[in-house]
PDB file of N, CA and C in Angstrom:
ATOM      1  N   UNK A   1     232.988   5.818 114.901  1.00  0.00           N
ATOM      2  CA  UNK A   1     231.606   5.767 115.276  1.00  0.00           C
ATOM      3  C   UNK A   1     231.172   7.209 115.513  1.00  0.00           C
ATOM      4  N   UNK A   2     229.805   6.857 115.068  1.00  0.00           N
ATOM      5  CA  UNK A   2     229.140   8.345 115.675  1.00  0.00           C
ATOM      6  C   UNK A   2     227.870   9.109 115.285  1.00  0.00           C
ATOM      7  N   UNK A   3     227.423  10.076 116.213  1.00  0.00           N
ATOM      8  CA  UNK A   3     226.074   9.723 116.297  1.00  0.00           C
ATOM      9  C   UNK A   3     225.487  11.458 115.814  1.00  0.00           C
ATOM     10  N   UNK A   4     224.238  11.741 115.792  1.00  0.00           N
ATOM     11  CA  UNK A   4     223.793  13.103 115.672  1.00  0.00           C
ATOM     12  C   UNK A   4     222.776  13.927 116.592  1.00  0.00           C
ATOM     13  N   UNK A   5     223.044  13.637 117.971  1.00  0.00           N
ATOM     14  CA  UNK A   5     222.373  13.899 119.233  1.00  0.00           C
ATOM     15  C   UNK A   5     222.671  15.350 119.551  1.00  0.00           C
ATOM     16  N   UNK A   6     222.679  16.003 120.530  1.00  0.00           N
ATOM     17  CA  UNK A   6     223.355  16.833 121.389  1.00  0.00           C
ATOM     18  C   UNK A   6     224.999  16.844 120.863  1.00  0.00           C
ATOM     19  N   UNK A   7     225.666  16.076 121.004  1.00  0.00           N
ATOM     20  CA  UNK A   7     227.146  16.358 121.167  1.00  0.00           C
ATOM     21  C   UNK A   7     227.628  17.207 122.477  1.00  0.00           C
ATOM     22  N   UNK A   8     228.377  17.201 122.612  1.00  0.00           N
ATOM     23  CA  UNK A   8     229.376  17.127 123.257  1.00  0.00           C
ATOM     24  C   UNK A   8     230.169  18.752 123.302  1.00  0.00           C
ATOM     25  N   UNK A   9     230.266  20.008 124.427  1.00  0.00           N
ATOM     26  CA  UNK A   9     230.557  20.476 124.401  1.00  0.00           C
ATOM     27  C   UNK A   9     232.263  20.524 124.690  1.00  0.00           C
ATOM     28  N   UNK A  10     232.987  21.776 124.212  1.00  0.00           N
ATOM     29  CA  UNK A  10     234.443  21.512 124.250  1.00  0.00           C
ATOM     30  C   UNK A  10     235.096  21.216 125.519  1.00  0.00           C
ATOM     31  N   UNK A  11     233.866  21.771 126.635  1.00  0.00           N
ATOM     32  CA  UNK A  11     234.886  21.323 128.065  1.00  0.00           C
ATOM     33  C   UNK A  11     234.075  19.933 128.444  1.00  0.00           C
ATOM     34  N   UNK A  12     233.210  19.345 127.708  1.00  0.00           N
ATOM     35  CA  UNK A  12     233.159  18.153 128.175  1.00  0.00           C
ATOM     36  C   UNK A  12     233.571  16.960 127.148  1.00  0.00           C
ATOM     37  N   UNK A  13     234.541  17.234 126.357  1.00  0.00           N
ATOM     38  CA  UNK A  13     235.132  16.635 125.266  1.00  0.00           C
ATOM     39  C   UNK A  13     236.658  16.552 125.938  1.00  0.00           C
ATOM     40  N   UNK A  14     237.057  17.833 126.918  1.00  0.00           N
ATOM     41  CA  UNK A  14     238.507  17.625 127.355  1.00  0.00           C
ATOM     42  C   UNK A  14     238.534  16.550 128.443  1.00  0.00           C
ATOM     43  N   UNK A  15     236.936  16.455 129.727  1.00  0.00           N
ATOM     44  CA  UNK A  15     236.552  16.080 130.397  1.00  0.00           C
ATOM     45  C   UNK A  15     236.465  14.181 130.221  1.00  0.00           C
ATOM     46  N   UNK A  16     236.119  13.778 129.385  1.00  0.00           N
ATOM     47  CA  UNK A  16     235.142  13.219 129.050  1.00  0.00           C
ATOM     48  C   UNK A  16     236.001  11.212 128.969  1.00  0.00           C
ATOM     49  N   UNK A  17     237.357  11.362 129.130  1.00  0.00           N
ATOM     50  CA  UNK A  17     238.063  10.145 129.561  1.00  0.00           C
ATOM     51  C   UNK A  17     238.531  10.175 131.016  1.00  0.00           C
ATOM     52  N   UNK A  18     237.993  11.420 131.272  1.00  0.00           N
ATOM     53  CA  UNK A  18     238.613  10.653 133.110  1.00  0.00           C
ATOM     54  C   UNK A  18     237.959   9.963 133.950  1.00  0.00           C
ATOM     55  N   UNK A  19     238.629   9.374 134.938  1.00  0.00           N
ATOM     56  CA  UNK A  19     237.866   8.714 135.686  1.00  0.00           C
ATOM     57  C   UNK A  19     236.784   9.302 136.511  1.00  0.00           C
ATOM     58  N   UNK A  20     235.652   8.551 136.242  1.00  0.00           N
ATOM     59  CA  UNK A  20     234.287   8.863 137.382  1.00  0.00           C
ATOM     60  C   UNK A  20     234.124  10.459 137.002  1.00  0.00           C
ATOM     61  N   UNK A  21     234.265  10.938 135.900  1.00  0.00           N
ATOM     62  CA  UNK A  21     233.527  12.030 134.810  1.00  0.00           C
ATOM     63  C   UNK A  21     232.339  11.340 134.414  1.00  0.00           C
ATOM     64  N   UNK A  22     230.823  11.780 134.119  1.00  0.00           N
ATOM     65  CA  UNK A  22     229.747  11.264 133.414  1.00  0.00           C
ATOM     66  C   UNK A  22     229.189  12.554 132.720  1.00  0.00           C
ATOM     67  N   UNK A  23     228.917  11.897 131.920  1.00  0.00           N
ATOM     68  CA  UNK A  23     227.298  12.757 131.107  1.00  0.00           C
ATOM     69  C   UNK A  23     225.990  12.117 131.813  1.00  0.00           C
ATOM     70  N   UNK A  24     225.826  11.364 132.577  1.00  0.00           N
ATOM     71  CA  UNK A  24     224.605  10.736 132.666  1.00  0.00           C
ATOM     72  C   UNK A  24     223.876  10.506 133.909  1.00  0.00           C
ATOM     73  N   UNK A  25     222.996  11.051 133.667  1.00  0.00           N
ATOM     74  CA  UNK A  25     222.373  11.243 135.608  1.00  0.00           C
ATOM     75  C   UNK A  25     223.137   9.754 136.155  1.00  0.00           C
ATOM     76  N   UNK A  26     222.892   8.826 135.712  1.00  0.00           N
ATOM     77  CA  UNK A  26     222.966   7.639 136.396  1.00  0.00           C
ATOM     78  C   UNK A  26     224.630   6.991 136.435  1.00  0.00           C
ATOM     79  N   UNK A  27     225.712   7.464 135.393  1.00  0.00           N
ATOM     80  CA  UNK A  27     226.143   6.811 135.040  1.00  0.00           C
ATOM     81  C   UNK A  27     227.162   7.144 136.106  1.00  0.00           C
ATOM     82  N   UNK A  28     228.520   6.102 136.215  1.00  0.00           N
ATOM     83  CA  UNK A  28     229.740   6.330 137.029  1.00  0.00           C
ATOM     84  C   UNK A  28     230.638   6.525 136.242  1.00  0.00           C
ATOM     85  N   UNK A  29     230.902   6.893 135.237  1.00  0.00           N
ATOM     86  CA  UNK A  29     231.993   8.009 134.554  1.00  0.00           C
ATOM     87  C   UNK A  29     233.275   6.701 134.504  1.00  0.00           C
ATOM     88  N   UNK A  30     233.176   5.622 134.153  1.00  0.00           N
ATOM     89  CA  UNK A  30     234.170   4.543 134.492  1.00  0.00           C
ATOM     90  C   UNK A  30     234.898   3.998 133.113  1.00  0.00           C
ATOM     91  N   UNK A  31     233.880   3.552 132.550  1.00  0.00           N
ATOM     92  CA  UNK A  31     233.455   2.849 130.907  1.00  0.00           C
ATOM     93  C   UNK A  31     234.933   3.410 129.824  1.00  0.00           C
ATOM     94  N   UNK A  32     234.670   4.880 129.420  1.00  0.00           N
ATOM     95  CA  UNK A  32     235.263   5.228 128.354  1.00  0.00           C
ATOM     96  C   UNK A  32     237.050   5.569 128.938  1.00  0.00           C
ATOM     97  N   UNK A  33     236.942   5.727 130.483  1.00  0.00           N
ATOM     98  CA  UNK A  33     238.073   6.022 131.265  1.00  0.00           C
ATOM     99  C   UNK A  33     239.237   4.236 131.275  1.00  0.00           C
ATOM    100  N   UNK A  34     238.408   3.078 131.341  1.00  0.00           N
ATOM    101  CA  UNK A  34     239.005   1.809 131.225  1.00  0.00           C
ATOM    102  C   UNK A  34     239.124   1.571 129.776  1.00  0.00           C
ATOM    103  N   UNK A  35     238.670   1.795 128.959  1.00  0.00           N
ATOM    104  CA  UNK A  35     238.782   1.723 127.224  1.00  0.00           C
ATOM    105  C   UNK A  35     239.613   2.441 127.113  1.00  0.00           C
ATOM    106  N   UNK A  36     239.903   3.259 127.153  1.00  0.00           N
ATOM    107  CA  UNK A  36     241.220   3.967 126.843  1.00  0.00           C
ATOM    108  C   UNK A  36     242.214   4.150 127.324  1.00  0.00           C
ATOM    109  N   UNK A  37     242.627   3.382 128.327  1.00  0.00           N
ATOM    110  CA  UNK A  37     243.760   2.807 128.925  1.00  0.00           C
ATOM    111  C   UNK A  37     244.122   1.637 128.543  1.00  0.00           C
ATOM    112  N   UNK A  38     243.263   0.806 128.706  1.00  0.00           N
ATOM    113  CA  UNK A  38     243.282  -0.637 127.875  1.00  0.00           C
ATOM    114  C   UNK A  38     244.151  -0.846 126.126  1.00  0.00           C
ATOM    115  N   UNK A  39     243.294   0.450 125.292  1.00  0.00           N
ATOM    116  CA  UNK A  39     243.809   0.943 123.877  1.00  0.00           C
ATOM    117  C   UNK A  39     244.979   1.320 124.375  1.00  0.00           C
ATOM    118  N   UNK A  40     245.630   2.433 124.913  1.00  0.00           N
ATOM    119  CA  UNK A  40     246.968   3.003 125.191  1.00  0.00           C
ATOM    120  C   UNK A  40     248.088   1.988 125.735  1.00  0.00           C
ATOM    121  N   UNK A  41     247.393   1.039 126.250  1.00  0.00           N
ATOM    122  CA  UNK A  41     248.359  -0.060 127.191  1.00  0.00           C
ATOM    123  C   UNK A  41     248.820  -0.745 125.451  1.00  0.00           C
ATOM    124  N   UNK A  42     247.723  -0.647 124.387  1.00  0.00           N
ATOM    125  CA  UNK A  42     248.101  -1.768 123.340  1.00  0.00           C
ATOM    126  C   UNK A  42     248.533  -0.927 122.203  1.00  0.00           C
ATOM    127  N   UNK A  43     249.141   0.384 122.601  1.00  0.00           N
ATOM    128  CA  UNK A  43     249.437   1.152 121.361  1.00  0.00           C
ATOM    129  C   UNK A  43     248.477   1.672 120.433  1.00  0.00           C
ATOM    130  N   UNK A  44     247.103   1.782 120.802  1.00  0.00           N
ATOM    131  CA  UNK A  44     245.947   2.227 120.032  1.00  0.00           C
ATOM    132  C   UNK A  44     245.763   3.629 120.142  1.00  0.00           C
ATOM    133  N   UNK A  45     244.456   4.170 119.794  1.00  0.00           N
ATOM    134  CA  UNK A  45     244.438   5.625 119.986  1.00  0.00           C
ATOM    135  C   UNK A  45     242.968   5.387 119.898  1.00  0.00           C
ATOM    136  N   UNK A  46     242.351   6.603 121.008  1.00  0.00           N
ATOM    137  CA  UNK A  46     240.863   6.896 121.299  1.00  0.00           C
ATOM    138  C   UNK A  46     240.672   8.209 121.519  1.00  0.00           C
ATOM    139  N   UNK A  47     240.174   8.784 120.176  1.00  0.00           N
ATOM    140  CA  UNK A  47     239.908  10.188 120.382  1.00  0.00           C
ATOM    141  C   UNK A  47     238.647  10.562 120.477  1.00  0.00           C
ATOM    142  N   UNK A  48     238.240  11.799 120.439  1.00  0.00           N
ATOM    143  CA  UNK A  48     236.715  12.320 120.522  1.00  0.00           C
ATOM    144  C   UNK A  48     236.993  13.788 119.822  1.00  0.00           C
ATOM    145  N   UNK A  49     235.789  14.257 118.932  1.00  0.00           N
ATOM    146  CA  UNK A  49     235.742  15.113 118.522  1.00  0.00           C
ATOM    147  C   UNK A  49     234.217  15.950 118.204  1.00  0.00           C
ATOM    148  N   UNK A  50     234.008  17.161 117.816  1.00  0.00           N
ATOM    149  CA  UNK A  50     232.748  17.296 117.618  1.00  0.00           C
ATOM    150  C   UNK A  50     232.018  16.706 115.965  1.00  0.00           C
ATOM    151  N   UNK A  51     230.553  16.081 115.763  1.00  0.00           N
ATOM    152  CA  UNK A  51     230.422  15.928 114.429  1.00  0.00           C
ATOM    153  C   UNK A  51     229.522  16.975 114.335  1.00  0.00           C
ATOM    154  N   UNK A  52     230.027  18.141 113.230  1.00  0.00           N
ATOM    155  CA  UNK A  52     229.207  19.476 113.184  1.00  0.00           C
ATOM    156  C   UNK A  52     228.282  19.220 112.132  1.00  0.00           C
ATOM    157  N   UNK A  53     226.840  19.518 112.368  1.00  0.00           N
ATOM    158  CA  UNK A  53     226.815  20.450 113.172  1.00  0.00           C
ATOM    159  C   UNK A  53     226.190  19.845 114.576  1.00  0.00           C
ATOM    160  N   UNK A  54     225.735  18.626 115.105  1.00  0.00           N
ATOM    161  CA  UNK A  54     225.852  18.146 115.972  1.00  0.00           C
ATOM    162  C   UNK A  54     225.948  16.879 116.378  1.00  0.00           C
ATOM    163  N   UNK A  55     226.306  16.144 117.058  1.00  0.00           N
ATOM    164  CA  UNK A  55     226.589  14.796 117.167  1.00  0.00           C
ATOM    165  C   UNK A  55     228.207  15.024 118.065  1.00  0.00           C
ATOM    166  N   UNK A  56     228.296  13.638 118.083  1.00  0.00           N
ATOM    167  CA  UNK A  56     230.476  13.246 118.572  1.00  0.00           C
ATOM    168  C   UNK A  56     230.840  12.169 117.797  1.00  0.00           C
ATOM    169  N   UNK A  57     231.677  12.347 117.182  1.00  0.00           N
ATOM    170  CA  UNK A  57     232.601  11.114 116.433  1.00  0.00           C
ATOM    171  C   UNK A  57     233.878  10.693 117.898  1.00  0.00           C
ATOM    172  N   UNK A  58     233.796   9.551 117.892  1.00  0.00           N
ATOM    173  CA  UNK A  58     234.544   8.932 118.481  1.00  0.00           C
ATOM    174  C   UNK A  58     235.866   8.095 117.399  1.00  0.00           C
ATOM    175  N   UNK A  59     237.451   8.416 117.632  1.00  0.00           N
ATOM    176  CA  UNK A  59     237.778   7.574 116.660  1.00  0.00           C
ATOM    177  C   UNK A  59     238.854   6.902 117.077  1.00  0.00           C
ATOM    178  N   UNK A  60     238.979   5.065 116.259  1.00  0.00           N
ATOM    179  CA  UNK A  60     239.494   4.591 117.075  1.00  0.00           C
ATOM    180  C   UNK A  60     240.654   4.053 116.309  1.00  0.00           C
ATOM    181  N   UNK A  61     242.135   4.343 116.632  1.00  0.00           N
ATOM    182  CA  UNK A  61     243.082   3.914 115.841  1.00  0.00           C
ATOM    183  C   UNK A  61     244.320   2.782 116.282  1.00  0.00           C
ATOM    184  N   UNK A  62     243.843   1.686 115.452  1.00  0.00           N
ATOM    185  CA  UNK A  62     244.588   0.436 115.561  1.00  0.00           C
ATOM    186  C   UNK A  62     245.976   0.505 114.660  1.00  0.00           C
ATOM    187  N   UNK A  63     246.869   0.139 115.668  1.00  0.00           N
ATOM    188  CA  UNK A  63     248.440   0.218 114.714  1.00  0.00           C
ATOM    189  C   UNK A  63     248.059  -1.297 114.332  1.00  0.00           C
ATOM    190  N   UNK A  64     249.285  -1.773 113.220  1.00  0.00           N
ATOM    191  CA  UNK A  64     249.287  -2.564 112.867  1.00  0.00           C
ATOM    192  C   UNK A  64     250.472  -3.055 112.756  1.00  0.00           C
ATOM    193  N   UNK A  65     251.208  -4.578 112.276  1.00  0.00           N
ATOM    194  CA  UNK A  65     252.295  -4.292 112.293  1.00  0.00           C
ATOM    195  C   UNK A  65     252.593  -5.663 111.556  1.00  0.00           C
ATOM    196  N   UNK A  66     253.627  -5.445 110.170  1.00  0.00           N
ATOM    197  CA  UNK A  66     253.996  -6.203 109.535  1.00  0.00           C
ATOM    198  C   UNK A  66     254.110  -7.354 109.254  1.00  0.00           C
ATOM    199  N   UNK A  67     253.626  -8.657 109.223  1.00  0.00           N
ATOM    200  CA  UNK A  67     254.742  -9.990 109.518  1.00  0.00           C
ATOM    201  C   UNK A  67     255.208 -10.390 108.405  1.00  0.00           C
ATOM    202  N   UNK A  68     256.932 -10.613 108.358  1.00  0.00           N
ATOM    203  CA  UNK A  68     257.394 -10.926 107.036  1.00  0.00           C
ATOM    204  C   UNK A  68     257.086 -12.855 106.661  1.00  0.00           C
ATOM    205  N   UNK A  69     256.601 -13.028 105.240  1.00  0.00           N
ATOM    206  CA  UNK A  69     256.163 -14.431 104.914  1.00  0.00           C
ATOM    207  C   UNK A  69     256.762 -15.559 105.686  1.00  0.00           C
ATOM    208  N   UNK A  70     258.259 -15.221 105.694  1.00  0.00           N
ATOM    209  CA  UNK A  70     259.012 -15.894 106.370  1.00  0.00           C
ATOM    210  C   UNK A  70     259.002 -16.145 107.582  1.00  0.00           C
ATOM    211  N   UNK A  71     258.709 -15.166 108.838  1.00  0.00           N
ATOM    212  CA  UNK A  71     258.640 -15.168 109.712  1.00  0.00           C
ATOM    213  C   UNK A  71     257.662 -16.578 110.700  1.00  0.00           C
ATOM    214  N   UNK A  72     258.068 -16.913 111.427  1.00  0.00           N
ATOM    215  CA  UNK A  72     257.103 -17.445 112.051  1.00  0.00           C
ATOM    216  C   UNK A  72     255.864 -17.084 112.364  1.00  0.00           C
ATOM    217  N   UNK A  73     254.578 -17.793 112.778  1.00  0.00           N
ATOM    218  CA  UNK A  73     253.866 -17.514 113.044  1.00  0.00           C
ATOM    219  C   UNK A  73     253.519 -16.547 114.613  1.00  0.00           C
ATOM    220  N   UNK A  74     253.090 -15.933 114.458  1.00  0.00           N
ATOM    221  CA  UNK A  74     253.009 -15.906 116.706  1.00  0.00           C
ATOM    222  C   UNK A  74     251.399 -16.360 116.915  1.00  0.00           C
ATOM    223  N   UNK A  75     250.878 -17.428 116.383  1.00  0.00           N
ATOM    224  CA  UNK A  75     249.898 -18.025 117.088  1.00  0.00           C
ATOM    225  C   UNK A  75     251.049 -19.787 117.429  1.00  0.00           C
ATOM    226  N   UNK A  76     252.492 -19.922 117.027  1.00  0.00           N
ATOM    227  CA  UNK A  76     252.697 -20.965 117.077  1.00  0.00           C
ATOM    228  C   UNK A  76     253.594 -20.890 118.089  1.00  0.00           C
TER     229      UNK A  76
END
């Protein structure tokens, strides 16, 4: 995902998953800090980067993982 706003400077890109960190007058810095623990708890990946020449790409990487034909199901 990603957008072509402002973006995101480099110390608020290092900033920008911790807890109760915001960009936003209003906001509590909570949101992107529980998403990416949640992803890490499931082996995912949540990065952030700049989209030049302005904007933030956010990117989000799902492992995946094999099931052989044979195998059972795991919904069974």
């Amino acid at each position: 995902m990603c957008d072509s706003d402002t973006g995101l400077d480099a110390h608020q890109a290092e900033r920008l998953f911790e807890a109760f960190y915001t960009t936003k007058p209003n906001g509590m810095g909570m949101g992107l800090a529980i998403y990416r623990s949640i992803m890490q708890t499931h082996g995912d990946r949540l990065t952030v980067r700049a989209n030049e020449p302005r904007g933030t790409i956010f990117e989000v990487e799902l492992p995946f993982e094999r099931v052989e034909a044979d195998s059972p199901s795991p919904m069974h």
